[in-house]
PDB file of N, CA and C in Angstrom:
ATOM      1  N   UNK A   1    -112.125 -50.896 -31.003  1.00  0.00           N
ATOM      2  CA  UNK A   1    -113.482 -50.535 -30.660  1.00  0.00           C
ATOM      3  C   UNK A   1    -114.021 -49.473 -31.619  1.00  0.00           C
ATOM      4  N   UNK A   2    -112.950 -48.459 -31.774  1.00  0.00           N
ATOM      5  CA  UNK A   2    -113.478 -47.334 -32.661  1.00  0.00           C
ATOM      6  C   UNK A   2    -114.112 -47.826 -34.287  1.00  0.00           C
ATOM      7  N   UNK A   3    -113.306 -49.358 -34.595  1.00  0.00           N
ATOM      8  CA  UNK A   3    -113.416 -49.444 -35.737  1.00  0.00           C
ATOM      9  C   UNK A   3    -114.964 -50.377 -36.045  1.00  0.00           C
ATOM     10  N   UNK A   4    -114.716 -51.314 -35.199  1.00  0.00           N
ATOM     11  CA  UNK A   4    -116.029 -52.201 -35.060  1.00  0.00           C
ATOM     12  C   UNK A   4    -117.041 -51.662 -34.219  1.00  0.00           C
ATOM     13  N   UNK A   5    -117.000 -51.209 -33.073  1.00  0.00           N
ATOM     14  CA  UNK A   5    -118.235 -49.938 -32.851  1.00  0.00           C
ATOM     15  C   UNK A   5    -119.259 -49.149 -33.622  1.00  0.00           C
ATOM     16  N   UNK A   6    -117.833 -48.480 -34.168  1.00  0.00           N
ATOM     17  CA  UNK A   6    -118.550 -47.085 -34.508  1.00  0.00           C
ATOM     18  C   UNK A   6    -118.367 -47.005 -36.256  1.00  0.00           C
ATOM     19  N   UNK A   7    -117.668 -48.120 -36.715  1.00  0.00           N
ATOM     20  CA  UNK A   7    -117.513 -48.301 -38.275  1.00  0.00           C
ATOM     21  C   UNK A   7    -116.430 -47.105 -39.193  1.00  0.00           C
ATOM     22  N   UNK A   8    -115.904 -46.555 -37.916  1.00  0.00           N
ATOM     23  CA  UNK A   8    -114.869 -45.886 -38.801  1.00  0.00           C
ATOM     24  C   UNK A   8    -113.961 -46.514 -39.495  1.00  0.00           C
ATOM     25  N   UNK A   9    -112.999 -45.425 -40.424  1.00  0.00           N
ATOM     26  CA  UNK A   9    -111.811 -46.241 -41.362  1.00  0.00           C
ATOM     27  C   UNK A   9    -110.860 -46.094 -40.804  1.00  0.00           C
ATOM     28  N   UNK A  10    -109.754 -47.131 -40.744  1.00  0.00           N
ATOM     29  CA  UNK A  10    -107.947 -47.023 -39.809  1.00  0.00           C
ATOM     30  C   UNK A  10    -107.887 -45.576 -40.077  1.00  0.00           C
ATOM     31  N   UNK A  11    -107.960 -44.362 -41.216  1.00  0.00           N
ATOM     32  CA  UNK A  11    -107.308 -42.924 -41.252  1.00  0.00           C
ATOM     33  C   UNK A  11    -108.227 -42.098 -40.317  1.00  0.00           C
ATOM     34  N   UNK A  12    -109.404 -42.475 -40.215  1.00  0.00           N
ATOM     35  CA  UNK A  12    -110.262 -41.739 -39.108  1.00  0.00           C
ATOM     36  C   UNK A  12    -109.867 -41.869 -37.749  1.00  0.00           C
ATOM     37  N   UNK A  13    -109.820 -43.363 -37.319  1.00  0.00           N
ATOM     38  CA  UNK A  13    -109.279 -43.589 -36.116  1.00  0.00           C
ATOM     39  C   UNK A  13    -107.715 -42.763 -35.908  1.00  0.00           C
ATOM     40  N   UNK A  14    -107.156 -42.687 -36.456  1.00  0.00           N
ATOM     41  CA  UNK A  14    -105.322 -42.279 -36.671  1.00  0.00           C
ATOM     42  C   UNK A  14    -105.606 -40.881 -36.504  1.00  0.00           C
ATOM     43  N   UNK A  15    -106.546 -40.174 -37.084  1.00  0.00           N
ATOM     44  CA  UNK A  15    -106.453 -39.022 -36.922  1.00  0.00           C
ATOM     45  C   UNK A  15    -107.407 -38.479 -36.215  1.00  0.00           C
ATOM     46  N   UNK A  16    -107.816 -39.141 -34.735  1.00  0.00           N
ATOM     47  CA  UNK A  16    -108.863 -39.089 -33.415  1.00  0.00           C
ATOM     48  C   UNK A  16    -107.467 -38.187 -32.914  1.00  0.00           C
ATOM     49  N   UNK A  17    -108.067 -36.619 -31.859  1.00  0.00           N
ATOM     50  CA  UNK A  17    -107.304 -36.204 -31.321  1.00  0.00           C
ATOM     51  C   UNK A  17    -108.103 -36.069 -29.937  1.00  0.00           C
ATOM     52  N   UNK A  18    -107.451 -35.861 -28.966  1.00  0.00           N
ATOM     53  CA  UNK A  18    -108.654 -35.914 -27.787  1.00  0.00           C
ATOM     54  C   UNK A  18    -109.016 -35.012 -27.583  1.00  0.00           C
ATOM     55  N   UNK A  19    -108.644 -33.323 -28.403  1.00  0.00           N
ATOM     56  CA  UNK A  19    -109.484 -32.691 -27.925  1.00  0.00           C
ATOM     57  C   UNK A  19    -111.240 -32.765 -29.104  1.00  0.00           C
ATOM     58  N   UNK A  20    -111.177 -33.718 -29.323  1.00  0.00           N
ATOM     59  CA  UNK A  20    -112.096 -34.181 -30.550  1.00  0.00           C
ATOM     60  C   UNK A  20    -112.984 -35.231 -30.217  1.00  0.00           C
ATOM     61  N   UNK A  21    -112.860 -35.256 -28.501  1.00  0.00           N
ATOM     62  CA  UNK A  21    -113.616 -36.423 -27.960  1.00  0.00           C
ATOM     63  C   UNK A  21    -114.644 -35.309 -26.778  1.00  0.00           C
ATOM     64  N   UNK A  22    -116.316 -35.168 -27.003  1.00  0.00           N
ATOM     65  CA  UNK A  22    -116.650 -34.387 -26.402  1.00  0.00           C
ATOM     66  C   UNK A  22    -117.140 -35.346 -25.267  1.00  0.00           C
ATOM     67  N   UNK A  23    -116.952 -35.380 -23.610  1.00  0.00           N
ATOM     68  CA  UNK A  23    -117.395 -36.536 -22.783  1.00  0.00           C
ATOM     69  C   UNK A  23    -118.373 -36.449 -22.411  1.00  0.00           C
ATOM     70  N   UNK A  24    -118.831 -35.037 -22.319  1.00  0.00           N
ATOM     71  CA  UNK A  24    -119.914 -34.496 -21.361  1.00  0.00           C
ATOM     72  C   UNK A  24    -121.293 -34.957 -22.432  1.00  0.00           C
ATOM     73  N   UNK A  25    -120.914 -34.449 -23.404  1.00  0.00           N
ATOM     74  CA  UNK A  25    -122.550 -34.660 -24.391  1.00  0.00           C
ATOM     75  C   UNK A  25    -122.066 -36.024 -25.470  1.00  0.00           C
ATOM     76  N   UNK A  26    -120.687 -37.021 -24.860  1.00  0.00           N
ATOM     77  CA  UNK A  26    -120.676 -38.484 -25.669  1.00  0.00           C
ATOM     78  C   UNK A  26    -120.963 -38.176 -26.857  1.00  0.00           C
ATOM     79  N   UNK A  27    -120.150 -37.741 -27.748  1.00  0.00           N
ATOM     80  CA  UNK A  27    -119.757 -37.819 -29.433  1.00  0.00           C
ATOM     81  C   UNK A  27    -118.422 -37.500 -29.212  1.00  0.00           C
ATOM     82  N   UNK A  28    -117.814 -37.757 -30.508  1.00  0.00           N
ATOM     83  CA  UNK A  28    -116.803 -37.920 -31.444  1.00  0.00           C
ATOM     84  C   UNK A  28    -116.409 -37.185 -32.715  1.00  0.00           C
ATOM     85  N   UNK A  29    -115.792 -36.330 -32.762  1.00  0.00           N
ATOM     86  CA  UNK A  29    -115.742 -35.670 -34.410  1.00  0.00           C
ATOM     87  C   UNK A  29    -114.572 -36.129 -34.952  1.00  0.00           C
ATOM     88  N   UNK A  30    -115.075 -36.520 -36.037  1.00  0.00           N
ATOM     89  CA  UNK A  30    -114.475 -37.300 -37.278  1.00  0.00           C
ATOM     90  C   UNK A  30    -114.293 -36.857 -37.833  1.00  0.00           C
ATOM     91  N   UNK A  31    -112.737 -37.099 -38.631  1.00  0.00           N
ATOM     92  CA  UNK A  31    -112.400 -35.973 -40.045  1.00  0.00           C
ATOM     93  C   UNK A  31    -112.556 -36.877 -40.679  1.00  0.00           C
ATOM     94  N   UNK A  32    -112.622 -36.990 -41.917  1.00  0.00           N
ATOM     95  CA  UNK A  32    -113.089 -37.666 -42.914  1.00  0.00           C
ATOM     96  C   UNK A  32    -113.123 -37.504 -44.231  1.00  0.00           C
ATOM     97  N   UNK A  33    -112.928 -37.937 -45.399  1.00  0.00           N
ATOM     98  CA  UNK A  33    -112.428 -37.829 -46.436  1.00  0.00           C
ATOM     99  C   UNK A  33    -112.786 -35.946 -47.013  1.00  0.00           C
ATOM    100  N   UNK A  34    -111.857 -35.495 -47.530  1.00  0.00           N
ATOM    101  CA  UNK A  34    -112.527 -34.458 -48.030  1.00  0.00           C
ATOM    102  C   UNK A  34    -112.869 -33.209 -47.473  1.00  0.00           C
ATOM    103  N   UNK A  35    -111.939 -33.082 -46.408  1.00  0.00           N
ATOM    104  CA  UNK A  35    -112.144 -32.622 -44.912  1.00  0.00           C
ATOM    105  C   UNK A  35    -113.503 -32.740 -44.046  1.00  0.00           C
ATOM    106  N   UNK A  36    -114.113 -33.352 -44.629  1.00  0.00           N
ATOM    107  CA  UNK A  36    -115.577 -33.279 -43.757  1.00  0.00           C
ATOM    108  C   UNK A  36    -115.512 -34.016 -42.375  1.00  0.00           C
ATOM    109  N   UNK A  37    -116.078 -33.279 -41.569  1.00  0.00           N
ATOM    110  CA  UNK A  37    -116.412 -34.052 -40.518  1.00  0.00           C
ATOM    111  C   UNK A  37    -117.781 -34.445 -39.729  1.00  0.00           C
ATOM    112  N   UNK A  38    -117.390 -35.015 -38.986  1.00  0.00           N
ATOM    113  CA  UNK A  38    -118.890 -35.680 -38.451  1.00  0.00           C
ATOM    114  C   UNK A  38    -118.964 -36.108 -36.955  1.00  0.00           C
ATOM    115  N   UNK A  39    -120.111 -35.535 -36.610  1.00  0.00           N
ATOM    116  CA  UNK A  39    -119.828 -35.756 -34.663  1.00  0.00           C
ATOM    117  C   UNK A  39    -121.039 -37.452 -34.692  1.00  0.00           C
ATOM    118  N   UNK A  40    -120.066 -38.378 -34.009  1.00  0.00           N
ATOM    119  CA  UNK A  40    -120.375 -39.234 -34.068  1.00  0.00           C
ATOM    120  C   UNK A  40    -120.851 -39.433 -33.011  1.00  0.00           C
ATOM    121  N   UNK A  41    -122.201 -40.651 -31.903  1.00  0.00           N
ATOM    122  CA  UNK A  41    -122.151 -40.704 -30.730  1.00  0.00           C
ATOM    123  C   UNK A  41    -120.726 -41.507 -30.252  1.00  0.00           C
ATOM    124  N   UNK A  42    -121.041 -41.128 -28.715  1.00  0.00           N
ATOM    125  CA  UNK A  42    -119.479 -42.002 -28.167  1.00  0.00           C
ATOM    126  C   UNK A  42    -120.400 -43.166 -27.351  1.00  0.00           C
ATOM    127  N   UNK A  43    -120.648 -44.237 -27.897  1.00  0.00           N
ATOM    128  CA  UNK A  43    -121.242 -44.835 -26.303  1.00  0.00           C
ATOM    129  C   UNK A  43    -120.119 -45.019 -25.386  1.00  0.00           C
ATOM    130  N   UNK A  44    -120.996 -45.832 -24.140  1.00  0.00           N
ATOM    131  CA  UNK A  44    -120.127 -45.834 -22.783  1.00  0.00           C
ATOM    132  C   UNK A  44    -119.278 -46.724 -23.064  1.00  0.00           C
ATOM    133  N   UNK A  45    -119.418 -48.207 -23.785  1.00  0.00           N
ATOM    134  CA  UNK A  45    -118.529 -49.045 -23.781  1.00  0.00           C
ATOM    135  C   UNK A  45    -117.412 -48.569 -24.258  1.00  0.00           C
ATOM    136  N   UNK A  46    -117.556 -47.966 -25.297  1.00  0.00           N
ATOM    137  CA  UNK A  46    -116.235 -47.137 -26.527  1.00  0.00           C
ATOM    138  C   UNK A  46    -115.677 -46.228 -25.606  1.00  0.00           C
ATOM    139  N   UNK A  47    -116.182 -45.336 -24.972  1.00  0.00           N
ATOM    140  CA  UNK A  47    -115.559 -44.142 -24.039  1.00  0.00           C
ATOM    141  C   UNK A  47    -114.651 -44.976 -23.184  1.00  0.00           C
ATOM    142  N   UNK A  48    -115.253 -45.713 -22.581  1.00  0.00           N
ATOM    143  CA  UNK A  48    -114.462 -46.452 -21.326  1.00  0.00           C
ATOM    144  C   UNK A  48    -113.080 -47.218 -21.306  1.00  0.00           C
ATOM    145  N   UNK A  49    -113.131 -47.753 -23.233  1.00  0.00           N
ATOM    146  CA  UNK A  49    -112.375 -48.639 -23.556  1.00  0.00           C
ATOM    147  C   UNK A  49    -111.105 -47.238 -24.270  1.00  0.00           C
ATOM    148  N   UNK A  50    -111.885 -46.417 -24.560  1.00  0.00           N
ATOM    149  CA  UNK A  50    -110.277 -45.104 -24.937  1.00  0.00           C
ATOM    150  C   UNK A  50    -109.825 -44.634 -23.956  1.00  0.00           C
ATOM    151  N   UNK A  51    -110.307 -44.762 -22.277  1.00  0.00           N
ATOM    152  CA  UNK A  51    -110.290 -44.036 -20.942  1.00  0.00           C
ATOM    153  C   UNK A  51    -109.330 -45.161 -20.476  1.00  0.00           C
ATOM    154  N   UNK A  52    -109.605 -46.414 -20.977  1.00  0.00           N
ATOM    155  CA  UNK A  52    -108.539 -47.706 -20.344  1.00  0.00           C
ATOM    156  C   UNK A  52    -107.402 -47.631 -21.358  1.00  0.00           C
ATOM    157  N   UNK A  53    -107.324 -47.226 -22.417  1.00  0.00           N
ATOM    158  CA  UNK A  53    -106.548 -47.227 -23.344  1.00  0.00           C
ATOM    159  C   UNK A  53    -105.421 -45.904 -23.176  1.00  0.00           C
ATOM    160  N   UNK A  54    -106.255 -45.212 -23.095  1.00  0.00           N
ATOM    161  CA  UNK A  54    -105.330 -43.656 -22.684  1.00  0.00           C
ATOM    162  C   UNK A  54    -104.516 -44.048 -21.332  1.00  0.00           C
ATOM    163  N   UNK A  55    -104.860 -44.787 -20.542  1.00  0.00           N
ATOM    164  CA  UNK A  55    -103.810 -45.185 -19.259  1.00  0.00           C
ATOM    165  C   UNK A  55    -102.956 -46.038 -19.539  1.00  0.00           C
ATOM    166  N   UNK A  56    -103.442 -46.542 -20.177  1.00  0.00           N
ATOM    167  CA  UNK A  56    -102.322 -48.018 -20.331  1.00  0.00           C
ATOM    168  C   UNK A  56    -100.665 -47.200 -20.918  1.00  0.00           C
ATOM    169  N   UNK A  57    -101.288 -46.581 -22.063  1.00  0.00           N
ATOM    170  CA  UNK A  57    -100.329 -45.593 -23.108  1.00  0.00           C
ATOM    171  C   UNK A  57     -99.195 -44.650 -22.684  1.00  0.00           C
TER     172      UNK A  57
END
């Protein structure tokens, strides 16, 4: 989801930590080449599907 969603790269996704997932205001901060980062939105489908994912795990 993270990748086709939200168009990140496999090293962005890999290096998603959860305290890097904000729920309340739905974004995402992304590290990203070069250390830069970037607060991405989270929609609901994507949130829901890392919330089903984090249980399964």
């Amino acid at each position: 989801m993270l990748l086709a969603r939200l168009g990140l790269r496999g090293g962005e996704v890999s290096a998603v930590i959860l305290d890097a997932i904000d729920w309340e205001s739905g974004e995402i901060v992304v590290h990203g080449k070069d250390q830069r980062m970037a607060h991405v939105p989270l929609p609901a489908d994507v949130g829901s599907a890392l919330v089903d994912y984090l249980r399964q795990v």
